[in-house]
N, C-alpha and C. Protein backbone atom coordinates (compact mmCIF):
# COMPACT_ATOMS: atom_id res chain seq x y z
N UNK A 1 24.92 -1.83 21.29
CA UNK A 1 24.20 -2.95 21.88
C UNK A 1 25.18 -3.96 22.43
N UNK A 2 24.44 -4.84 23.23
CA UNK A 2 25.77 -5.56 24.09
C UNK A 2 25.38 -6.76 23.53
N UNK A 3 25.94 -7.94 23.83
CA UNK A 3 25.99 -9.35 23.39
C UNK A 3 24.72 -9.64 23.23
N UNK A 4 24.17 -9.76 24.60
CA UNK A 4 22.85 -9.93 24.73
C UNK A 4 21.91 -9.58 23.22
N UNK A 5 22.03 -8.37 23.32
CA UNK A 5 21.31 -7.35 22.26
C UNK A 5 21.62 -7.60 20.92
N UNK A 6 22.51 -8.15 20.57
CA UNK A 6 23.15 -8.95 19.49
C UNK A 6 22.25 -9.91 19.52
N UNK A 7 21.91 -10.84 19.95
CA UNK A 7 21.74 -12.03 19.98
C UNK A 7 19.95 -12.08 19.83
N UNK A 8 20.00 -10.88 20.78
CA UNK A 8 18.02 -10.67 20.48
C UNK A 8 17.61 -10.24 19.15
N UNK A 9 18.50 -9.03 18.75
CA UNK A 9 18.42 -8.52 16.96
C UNK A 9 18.73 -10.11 16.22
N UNK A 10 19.58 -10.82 16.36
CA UNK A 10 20.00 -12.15 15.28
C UNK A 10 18.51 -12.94 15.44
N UNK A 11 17.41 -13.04 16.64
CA UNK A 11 16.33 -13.72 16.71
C UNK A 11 15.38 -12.99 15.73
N UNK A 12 15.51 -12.10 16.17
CA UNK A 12 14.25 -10.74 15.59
C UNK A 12 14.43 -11.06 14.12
N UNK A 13 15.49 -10.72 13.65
CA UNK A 13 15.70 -10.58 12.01
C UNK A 13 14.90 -12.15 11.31
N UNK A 14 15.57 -12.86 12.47
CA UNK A 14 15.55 -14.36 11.64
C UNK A 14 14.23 -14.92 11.41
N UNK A 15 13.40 -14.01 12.93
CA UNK A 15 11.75 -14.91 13.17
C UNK A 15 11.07 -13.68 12.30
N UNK A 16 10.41 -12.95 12.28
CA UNK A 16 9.86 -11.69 11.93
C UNK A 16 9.28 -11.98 10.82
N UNK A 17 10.32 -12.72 9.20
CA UNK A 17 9.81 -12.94 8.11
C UNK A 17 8.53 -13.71 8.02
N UNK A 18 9.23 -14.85 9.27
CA UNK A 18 8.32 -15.74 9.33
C UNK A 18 6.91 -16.21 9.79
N UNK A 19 6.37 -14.84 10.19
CA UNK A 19 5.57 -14.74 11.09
C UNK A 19 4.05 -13.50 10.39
N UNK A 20 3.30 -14.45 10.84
CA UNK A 20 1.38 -13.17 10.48
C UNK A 20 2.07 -11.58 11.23
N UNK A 21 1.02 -11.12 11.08
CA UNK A 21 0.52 -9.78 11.93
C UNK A 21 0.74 -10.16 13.64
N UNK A 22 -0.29 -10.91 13.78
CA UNK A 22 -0.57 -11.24 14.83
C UNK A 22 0.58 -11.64 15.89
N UNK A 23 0.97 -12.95 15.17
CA UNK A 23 2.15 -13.74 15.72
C UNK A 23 3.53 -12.69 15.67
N UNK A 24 3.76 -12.06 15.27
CA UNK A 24 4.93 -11.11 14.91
C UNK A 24 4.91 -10.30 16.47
N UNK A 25 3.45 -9.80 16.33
CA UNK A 25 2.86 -8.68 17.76
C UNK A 25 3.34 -9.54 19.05
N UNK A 26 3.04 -11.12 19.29
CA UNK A 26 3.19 -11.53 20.06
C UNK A 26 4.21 -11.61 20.80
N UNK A 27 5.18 -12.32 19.79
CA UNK A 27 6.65 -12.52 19.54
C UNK A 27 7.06 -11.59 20.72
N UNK A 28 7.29 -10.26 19.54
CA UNK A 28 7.60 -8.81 20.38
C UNK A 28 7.64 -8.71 21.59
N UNK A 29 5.87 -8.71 21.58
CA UNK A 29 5.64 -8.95 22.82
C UNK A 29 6.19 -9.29 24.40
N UNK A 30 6.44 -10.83 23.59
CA UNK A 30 7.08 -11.93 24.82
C UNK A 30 8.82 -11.05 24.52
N UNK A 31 9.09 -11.24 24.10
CA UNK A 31 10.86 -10.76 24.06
C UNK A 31 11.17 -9.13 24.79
N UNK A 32 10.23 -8.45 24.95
CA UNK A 32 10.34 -7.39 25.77
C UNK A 32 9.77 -7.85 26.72
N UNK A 33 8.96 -8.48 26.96
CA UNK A 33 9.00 -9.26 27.88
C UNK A 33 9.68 -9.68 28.99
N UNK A 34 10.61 -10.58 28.08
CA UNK A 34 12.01 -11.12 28.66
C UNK A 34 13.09 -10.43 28.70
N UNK A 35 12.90 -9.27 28.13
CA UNK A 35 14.18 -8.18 28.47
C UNK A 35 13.92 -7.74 29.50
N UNK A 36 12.63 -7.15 30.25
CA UNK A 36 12.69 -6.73 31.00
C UNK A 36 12.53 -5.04 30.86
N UNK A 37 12.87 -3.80 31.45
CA UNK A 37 12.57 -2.80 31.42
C UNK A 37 13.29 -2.14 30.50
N UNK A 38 12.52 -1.46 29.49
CA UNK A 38 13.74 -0.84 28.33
C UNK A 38 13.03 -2.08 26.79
N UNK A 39 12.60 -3.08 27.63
CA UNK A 39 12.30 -4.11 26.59
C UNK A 39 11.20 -3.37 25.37
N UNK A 40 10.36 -2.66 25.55
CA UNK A 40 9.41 -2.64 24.49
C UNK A 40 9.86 -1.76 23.46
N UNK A 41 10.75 -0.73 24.26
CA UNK A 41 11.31 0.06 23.36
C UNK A 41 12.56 -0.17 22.49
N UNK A 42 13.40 -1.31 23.15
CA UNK A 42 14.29 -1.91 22.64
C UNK A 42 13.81 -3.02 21.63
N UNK A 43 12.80 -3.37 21.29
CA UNK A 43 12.61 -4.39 20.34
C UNK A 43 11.58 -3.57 19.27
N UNK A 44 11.27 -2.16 19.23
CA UNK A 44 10.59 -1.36 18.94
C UNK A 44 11.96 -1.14 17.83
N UNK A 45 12.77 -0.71 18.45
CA UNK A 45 13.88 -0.24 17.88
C UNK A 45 14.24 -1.15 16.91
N UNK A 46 14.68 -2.50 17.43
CA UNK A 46 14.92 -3.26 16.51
C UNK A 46 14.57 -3.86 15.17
N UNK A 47 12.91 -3.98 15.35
CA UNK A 47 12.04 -4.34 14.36
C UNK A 47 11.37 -3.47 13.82
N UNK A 48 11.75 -1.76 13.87
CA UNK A 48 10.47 -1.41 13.58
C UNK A 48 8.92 -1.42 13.72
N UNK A 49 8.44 -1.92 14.57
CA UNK A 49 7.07 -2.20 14.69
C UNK A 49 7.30 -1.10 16.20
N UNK A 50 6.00 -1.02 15.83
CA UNK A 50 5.82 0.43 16.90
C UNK A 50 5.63 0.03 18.43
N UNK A 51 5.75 1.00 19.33
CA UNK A 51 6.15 0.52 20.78
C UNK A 51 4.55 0.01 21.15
N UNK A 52 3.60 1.40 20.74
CA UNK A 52 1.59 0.72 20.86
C UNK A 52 1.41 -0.44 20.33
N UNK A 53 2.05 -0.98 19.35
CA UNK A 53 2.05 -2.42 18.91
C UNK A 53 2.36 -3.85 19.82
N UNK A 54 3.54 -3.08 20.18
CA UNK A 54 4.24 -4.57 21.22
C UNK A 54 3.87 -4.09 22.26
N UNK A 55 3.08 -3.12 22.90
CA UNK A 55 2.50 -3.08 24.66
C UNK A 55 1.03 -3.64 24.31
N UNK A 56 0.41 -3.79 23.27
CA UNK A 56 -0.99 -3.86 22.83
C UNK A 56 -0.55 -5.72 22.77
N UNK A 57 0.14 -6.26 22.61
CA UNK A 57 0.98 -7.56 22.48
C UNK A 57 1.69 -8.04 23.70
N UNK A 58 1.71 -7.13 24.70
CA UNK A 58 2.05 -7.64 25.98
C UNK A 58 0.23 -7.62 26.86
N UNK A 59 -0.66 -6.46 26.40
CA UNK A 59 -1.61 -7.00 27.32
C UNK A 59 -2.70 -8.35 27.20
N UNK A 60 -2.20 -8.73 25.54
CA UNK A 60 -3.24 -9.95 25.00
C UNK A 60 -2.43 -10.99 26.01
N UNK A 61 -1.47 -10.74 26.26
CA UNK A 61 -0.49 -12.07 26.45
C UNK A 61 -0.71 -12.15 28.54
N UNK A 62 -0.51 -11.30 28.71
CA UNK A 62 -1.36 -11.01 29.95
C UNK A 62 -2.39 -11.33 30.56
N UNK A 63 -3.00 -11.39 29.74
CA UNK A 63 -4.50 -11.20 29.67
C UNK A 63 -5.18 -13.07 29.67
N UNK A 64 -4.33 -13.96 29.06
CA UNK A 64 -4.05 -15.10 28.59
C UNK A 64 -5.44 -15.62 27.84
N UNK A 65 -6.35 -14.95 27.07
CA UNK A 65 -7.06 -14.71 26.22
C UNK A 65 -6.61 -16.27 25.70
N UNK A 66 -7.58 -16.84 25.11
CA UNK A 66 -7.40 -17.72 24.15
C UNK A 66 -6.72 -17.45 22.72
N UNK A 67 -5.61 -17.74 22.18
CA UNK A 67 -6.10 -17.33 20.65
C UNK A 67 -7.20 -17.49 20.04
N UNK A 68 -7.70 -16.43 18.78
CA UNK A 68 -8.29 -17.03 17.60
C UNK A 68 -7.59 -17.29 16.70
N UNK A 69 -8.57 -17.82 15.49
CA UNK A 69 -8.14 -18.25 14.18
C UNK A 69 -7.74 -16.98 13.34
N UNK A 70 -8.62 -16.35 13.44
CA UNK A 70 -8.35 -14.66 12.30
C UNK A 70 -7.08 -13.76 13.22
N UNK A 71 -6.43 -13.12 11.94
CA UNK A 71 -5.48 -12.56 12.39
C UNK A 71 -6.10 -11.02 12.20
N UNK A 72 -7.26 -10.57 11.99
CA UNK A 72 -7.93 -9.44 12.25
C UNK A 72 -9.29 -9.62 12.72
N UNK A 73 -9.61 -8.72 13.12
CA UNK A 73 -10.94 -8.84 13.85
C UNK A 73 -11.92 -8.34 12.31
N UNK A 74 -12.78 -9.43 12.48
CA UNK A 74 -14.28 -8.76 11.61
C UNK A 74 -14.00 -7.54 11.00
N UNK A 75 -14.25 -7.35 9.65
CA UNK A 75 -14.50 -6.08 9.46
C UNK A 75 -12.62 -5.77 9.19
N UNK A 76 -11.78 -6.22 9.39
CA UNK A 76 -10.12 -5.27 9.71
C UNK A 76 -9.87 -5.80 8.11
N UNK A 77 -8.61 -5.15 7.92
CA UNK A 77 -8.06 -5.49 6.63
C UNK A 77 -8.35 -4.13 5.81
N UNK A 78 -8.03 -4.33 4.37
CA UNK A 78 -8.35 -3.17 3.39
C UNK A 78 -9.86 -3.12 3.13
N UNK A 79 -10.56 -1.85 2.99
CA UNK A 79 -11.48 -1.42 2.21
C UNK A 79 -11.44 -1.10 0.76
N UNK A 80 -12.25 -1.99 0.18
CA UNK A 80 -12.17 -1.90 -1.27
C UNK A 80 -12.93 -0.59 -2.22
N UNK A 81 -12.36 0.20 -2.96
CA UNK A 81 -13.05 1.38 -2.91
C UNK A 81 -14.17 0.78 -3.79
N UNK A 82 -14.15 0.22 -4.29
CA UNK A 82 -15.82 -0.32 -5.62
C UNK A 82 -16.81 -0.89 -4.48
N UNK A 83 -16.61 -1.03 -3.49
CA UNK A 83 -17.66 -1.06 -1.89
C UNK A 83 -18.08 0.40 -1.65
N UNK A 84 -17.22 0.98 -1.57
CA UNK A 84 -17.60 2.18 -0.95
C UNK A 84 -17.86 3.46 -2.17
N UNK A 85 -17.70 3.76 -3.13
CA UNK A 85 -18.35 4.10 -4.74
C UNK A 85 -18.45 2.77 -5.65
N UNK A 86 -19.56 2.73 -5.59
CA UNK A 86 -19.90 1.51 -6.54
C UNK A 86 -20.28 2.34 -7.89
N UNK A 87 -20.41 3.27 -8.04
CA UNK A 87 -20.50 3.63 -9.32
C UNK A 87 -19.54 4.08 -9.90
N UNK A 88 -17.94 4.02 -9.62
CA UNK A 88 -16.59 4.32 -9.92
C UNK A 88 -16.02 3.57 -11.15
N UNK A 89 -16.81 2.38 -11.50
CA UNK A 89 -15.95 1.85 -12.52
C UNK A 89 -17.32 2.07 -13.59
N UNK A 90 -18.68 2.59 -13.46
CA UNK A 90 -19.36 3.21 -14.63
C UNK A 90 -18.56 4.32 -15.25
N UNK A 91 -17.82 5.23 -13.91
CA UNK A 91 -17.70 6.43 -14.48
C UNK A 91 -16.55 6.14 -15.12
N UNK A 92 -15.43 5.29 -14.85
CA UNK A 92 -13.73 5.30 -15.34
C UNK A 92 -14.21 4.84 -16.94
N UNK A 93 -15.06 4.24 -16.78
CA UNK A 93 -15.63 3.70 -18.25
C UNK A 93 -16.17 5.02 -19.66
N UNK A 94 -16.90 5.71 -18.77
CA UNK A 94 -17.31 6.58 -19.14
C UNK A 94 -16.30 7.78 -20.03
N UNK A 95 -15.55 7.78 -18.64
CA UNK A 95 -14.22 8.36 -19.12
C UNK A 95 -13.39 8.21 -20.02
N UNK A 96 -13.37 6.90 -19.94
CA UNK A 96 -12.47 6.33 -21.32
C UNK A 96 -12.83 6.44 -22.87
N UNK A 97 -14.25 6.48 -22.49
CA UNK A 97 -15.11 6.49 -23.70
C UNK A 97 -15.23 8.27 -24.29
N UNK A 98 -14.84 8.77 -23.40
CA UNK A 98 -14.87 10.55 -23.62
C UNK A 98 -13.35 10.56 -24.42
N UNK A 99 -12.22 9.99 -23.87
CA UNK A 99 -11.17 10.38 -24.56
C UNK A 99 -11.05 9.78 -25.85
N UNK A 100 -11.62 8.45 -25.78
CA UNK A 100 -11.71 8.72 -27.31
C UNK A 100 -12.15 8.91 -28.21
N UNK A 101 -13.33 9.29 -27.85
CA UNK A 101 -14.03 10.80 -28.88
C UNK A 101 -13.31 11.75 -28.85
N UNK A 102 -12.24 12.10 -28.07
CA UNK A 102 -11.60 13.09 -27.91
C UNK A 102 -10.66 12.92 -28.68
N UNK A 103 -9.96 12.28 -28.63
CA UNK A 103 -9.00 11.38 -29.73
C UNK A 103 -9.28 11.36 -31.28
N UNK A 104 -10.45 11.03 -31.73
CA UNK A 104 -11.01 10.85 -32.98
C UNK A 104 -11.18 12.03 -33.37
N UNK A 105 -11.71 13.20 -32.51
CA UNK A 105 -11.64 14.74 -32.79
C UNK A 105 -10.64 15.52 -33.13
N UNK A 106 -9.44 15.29 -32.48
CA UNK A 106 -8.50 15.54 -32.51
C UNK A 106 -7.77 15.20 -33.90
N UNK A 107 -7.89 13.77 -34.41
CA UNK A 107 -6.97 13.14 -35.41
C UNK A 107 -7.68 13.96 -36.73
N UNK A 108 -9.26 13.93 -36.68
CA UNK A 108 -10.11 14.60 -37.48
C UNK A 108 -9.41 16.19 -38.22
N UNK A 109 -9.42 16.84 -36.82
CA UNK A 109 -8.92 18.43 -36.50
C UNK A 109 -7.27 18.49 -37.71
N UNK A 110 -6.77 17.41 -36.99
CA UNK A 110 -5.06 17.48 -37.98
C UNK A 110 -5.10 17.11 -39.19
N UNK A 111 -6.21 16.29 -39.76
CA UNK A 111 -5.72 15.88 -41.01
C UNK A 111 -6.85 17.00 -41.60
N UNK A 112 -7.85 17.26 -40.97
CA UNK A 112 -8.15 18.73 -41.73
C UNK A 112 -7.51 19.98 -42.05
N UNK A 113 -6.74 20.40 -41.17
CA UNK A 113 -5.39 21.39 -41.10
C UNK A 113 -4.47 20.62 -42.13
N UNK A 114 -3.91 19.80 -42.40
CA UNK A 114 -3.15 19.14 -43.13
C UNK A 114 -3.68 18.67 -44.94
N UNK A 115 -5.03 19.05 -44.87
CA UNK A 115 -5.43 18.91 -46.08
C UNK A 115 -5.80 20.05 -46.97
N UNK A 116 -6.00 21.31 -45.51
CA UNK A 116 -5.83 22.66 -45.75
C UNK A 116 -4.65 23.19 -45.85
N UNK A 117 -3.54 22.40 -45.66
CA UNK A 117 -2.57 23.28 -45.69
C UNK A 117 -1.40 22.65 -46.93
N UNK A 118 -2.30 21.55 -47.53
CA UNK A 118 -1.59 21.08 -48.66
C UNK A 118 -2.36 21.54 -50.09
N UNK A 119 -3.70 22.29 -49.68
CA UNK A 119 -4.53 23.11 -50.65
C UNK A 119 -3.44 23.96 -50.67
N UNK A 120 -3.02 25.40 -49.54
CA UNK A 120 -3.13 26.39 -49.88
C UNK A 120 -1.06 26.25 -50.50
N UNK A 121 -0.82 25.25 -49.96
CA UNK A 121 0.63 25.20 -50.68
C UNK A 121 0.30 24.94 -52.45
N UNK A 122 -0.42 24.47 -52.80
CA UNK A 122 -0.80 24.10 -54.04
C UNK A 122 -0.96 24.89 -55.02
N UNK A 123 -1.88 25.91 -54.51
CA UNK A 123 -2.69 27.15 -54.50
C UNK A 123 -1.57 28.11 -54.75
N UNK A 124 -0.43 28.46 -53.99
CA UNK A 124 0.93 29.00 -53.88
C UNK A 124 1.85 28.59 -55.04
N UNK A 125 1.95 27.50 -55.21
CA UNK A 125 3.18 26.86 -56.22
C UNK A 125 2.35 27.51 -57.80
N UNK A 126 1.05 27.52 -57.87
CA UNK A 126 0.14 27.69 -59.12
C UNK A 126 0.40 29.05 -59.57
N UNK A 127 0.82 29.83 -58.26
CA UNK A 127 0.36 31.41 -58.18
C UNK A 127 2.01 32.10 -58.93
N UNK A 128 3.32 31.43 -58.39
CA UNK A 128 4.49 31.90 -58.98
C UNK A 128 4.82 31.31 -59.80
């Protein structure tokens, strides 16, 4: 990279932290922008953020759209899975409640083997 390119990576690194979703896209945006041809892919490079990102960030800017307030549209962001199976935390419950019956069966199982197996040692020591 040449001076220039130096100097655009020392912006990138420095602004990037500081910045939403949105504002980050913009940024990009404008700075390939101002590079000129080679720009989207060169600041693609730099930041990681994908080249459909910063051309999707050059046509808002284009476009001279007003901003909004939300940095996603309606509806964007994560889906919460207890929205989409709402009966997921009956069943994890459920589940939990199986292992430890499973558990109690289990501890049951060993100290029965262990009470059988301190009979038949008993049983043995009597016998020689």
């Amino acid at each position: 990279m040449g001076e220039n390119n130096l100097e655009l990576e020392e912006r990138v690194v420095r602004m990037l932290p500081q910045l939403n979703e949105k504002k980050k896209r913009l940024f990009l945006a404008n700075e390939a922008m101002s590079h000129g041809y080679g720009g989207v892919s060169l600041l693609s490079q730099i930041s990681g953020v994908s080249r459909t990102t910063i051309t999707k960030g050059i046509a808002e800017l284009k476009s001279g759209s007003q901003p909004k307030d939300r940095v996603r549209s309606v509806g964007g962001g994560p889906n919460f899975v207890e929205d989409k199976y709402p009966e997921l935390e009956e069943a994890i419950m459920l589940i939990g409640k199986l292992f430890e019956v499973a558990i109690v069966k289990i501890n049951e199982a060993k100290n029965h083997v262990k009470v059988r197996l301190i009979a038949e040692i008993d049983v043995k020591s009597h016998i020689n």
